[in-house]
C-alpha atoms as a PDB file:
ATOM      1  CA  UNK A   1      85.920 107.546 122.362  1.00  0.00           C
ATOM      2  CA  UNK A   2      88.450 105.105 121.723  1.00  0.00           C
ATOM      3  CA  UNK A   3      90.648 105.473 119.027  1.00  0.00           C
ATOM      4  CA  UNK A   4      93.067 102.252 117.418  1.00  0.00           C
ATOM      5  CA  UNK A   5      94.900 102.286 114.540  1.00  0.00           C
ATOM      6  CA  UNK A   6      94.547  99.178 111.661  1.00  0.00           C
ATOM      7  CA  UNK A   7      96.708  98.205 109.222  1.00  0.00           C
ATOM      8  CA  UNK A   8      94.907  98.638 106.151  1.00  0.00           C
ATOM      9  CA  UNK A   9      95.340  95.298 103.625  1.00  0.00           C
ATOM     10  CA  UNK A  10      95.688  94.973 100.372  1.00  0.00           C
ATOM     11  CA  UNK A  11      91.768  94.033 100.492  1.00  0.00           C
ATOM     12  CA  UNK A  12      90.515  97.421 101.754  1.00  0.00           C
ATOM     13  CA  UNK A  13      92.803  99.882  99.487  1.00  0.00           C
ATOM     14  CA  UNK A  14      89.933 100.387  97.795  1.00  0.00           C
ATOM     15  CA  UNK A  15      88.683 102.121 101.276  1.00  0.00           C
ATOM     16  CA  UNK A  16      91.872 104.069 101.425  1.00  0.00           C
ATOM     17  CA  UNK A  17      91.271 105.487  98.121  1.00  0.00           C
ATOM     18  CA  UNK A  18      87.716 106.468  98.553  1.00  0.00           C
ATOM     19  CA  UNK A  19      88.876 108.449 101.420  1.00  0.00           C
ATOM     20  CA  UNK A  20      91.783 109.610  99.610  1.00  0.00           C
ATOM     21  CA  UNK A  21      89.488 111.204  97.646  1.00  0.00           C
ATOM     22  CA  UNK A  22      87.907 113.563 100.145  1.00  0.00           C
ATOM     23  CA  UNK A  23      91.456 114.191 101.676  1.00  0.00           C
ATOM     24  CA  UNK A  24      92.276 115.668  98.241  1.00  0.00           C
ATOM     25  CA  UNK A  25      89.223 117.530  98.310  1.00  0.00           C
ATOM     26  CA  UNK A  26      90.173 119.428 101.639  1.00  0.00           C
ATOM     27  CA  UNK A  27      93.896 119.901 100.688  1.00  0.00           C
ATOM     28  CA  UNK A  28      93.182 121.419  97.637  1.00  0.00           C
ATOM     29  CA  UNK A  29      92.406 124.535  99.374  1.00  0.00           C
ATOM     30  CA  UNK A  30      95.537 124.705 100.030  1.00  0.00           C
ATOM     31  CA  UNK A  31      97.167 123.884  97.079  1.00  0.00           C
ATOM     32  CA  UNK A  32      95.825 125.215  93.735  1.00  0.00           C
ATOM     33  CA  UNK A  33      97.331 122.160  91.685  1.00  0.00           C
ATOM     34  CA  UNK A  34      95.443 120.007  93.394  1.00  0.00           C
ATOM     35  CA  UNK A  35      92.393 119.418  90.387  1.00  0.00           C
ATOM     36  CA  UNK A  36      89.995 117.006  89.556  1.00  0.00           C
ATOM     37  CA  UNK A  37      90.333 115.372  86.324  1.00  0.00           C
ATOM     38  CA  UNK A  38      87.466 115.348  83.486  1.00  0.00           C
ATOM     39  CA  UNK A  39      85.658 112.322  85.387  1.00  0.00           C
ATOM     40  CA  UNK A  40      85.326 114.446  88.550  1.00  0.00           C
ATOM     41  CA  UNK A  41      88.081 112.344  90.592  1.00  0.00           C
ATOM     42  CA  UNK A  42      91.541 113.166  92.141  1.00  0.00           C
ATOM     43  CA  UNK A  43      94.411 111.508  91.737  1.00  0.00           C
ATOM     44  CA  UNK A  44      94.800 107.633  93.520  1.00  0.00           C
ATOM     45  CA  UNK A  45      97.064 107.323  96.072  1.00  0.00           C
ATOM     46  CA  UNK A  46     100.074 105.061  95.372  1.00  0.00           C
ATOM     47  CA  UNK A  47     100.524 102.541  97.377  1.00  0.00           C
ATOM     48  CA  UNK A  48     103.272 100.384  95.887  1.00  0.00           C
ATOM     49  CA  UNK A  49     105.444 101.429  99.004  1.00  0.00           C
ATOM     50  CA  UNK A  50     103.194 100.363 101.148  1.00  0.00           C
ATOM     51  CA  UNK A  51     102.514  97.123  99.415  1.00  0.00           C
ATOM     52  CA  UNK A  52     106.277  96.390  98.837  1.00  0.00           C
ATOM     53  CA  UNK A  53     108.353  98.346 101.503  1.00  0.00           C
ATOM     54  CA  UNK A  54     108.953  96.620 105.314  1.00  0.00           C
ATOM     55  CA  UNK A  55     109.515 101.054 105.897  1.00  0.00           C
ATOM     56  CA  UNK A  56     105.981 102.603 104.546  1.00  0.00           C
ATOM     57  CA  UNK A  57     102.644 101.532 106.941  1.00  0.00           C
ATOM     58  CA  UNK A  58      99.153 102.636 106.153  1.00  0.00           C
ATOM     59  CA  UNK A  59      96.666 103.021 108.752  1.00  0.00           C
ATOM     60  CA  UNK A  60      92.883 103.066 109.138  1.00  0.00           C
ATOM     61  CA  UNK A  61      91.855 105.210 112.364  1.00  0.00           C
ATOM     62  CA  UNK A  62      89.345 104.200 114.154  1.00  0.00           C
ATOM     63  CA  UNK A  63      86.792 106.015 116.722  1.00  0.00           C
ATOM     64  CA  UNK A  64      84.775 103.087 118.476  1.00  0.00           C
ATOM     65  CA  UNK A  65      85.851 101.164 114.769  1.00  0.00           C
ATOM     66  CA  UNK A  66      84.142 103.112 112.599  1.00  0.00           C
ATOM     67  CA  UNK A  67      86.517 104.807 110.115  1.00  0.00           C
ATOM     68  CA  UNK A  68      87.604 108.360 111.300  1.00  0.00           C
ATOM     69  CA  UNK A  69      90.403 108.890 108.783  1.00  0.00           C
ATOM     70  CA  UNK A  70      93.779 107.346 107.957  1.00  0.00           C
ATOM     71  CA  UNK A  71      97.703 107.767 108.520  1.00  0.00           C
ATOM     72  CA  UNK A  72     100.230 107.021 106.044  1.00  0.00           C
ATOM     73  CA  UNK A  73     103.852 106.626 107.789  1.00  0.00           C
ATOM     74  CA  UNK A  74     107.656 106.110 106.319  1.00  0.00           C
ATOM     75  CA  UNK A  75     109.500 104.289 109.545  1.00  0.00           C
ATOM     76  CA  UNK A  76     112.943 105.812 109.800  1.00  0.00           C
ATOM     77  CA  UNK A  77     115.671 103.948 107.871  1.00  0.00           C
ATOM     78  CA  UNK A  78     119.271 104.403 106.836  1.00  0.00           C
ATOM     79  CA  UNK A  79     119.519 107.679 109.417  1.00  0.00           C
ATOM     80  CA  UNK A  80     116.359 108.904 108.116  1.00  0.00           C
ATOM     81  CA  UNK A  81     113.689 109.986 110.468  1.00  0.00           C
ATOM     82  CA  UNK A  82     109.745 108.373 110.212  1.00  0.00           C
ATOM     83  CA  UNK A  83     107.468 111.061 108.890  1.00  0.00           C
ATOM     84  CA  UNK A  84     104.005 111.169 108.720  1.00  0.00           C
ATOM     85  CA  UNK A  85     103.364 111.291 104.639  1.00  0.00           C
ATOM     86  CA  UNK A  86      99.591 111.903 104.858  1.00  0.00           C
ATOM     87  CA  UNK A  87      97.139 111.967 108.070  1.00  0.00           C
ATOM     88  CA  UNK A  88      93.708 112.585 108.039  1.00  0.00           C
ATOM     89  CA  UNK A  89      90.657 113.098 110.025  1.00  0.00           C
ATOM     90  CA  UNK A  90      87.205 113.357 108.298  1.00  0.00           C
ATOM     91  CA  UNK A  91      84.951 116.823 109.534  1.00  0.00           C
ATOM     92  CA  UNK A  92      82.748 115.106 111.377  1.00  0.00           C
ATOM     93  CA  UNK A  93      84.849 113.758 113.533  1.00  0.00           C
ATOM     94  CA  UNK A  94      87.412 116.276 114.177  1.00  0.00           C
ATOM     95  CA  UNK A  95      87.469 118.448 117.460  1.00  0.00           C
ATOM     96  CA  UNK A  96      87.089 115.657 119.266  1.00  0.00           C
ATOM     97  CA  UNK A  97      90.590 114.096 119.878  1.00  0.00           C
ATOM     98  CA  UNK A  98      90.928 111.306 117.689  1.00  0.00           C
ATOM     99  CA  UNK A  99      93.447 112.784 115.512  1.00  0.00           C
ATOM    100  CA  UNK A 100      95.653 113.663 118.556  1.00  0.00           C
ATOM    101  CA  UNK A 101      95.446 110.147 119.671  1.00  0.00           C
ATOM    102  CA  UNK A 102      96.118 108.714 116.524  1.00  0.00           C
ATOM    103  CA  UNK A 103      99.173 110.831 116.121  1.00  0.00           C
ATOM    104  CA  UNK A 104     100.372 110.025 119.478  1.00  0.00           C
ATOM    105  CA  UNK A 105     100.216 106.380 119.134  1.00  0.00           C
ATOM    106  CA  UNK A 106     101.943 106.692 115.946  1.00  0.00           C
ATOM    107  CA  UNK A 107     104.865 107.958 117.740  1.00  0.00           C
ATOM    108  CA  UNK A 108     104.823 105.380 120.413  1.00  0.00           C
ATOM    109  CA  UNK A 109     104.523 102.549 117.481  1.00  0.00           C
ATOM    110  CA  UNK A 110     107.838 103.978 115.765  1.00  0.00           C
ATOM    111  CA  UNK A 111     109.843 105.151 118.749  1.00  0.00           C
ATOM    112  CA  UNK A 112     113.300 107.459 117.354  1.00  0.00           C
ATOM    113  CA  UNK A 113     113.468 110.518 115.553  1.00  0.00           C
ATOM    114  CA  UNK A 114     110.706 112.352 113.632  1.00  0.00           C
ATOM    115  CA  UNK A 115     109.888 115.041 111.165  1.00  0.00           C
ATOM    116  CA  UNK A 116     106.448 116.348 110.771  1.00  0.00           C
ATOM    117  CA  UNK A 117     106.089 118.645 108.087  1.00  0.00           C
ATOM    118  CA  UNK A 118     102.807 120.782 107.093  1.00  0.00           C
ATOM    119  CA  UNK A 119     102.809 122.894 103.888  1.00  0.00           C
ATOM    120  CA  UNK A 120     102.873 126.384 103.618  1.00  0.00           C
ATOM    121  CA  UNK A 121      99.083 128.051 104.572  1.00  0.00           C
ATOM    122  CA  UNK A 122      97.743 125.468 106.104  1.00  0.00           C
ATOM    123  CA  UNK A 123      97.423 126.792 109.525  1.00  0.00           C
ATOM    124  CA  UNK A 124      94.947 124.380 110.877  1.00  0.00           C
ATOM    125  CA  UNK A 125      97.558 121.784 110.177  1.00  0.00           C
ATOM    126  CA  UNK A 126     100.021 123.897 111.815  1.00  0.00           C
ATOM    127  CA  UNK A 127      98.240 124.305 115.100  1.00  0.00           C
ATOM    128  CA  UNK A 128      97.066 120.695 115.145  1.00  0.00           C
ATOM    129  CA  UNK A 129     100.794 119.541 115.076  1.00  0.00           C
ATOM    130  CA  UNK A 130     102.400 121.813 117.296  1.00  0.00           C
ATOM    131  CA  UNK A 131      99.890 121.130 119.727  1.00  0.00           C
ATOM    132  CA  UNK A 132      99.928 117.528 120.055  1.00  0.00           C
ATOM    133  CA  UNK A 133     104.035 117.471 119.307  1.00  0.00           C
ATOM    134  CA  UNK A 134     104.170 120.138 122.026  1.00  0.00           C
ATOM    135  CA  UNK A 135     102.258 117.292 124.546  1.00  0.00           C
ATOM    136  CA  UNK A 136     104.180 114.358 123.283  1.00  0.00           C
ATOM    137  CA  UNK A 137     107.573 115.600 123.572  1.00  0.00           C
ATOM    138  CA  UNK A 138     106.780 117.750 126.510  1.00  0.00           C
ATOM    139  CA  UNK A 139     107.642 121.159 124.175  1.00  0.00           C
ATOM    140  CA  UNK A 140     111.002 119.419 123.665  1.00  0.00           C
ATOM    141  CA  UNK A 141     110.843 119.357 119.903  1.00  0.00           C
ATOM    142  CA  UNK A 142     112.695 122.214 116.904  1.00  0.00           C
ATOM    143  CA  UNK A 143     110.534 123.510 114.525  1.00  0.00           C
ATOM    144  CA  UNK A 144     111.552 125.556 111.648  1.00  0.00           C
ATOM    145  CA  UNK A 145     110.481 126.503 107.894  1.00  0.00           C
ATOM    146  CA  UNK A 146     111.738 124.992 104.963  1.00  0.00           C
ATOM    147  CA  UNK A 147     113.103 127.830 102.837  1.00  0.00           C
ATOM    148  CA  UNK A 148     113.415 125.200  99.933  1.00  0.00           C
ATOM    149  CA  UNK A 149     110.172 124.116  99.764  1.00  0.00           C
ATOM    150  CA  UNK A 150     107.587 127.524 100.184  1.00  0.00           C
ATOM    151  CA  UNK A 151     107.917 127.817 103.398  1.00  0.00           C
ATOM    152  CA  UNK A 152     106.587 124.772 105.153  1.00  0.00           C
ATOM    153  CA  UNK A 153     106.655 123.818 108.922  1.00  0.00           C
ATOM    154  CA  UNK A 154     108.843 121.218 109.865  1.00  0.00           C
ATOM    155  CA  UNK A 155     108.870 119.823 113.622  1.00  0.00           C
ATOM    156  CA  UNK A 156     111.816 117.652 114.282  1.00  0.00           C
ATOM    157  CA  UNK A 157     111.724 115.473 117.727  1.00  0.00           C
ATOM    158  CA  UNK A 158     112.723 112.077 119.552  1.00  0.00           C
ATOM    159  CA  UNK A 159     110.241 109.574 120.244  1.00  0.00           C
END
């Protein structure tokens, strides 16, 4: 399957937020917080960042372009490293290497350092991202839990 990235304009953030939607739904396992509100929705996404900021990129992935998910990326500035803010793969097409691919040409796309952080409990997240960062990097990446924040994994590496 192949698997591209594309930038997602300001004409299709409309898609982004649909899928937004069911990202919320799956992380909200994960966090309790995480609610609808009395009309059944989650929160929008705000992308003002990405609209206004050369730094923040939001991506569309795409198996054989159809939509598979989306990646939302700060590019390191000012001694900061790029992180990936949100990334996600719908059900139906997960297990099947288009997530791993995705993240992988996300690194190449930003090459420098990088933090990857997954919150605390998610353990699919967890595995997913020390897997492929393990590949990438060759297992030369530090990971380590951030006491300030519950807990969560944090893998730190050069692309």
């Amino acid at each position: 399957m192949e698997v591209t990235l594309k930038n997602i304009t300001k004409e299709k953030e409309n898609v982004l937020q649909n899928l937004f939607q069911l990202y919320q739904y799956e992380f909200s396992i994960y966090v309790p917080s995480v609610r609808v509100n009395s009309e059944g929705l989650f929160k929008s996404v705000n992308l003002k960042d990405y609209r206004e900021s050369e730094y923040y990129h939001a991506f569309f992935i795409l198996a054989d372009d159809r939509i598979a998910g989306f990646a939302l990326v700060r590019e390191s500035n000012d001694n900061q490293p790029s992180f990936i803010e949100q990334f996600f793969i719908m059900r139906y097409f997960s297990g099947k290497g288009i997530g791993k691919k995705a993240a992988k040409a996300i690194f190449k796309l930003f090459p420098g350092k990088w933090q990857v952080l997954q919150i605390k409990n998610n353990y699919p997240a967890q595995a997913f991202w020390r897997k492929v960062i393990t590949e990438y990097t060759n297992n030369d990446f530090e990971e380590r839990y951030d006491k300030n924040d519950d807990r969560s994994s944090i893998q730190e590496f050069e692309a």
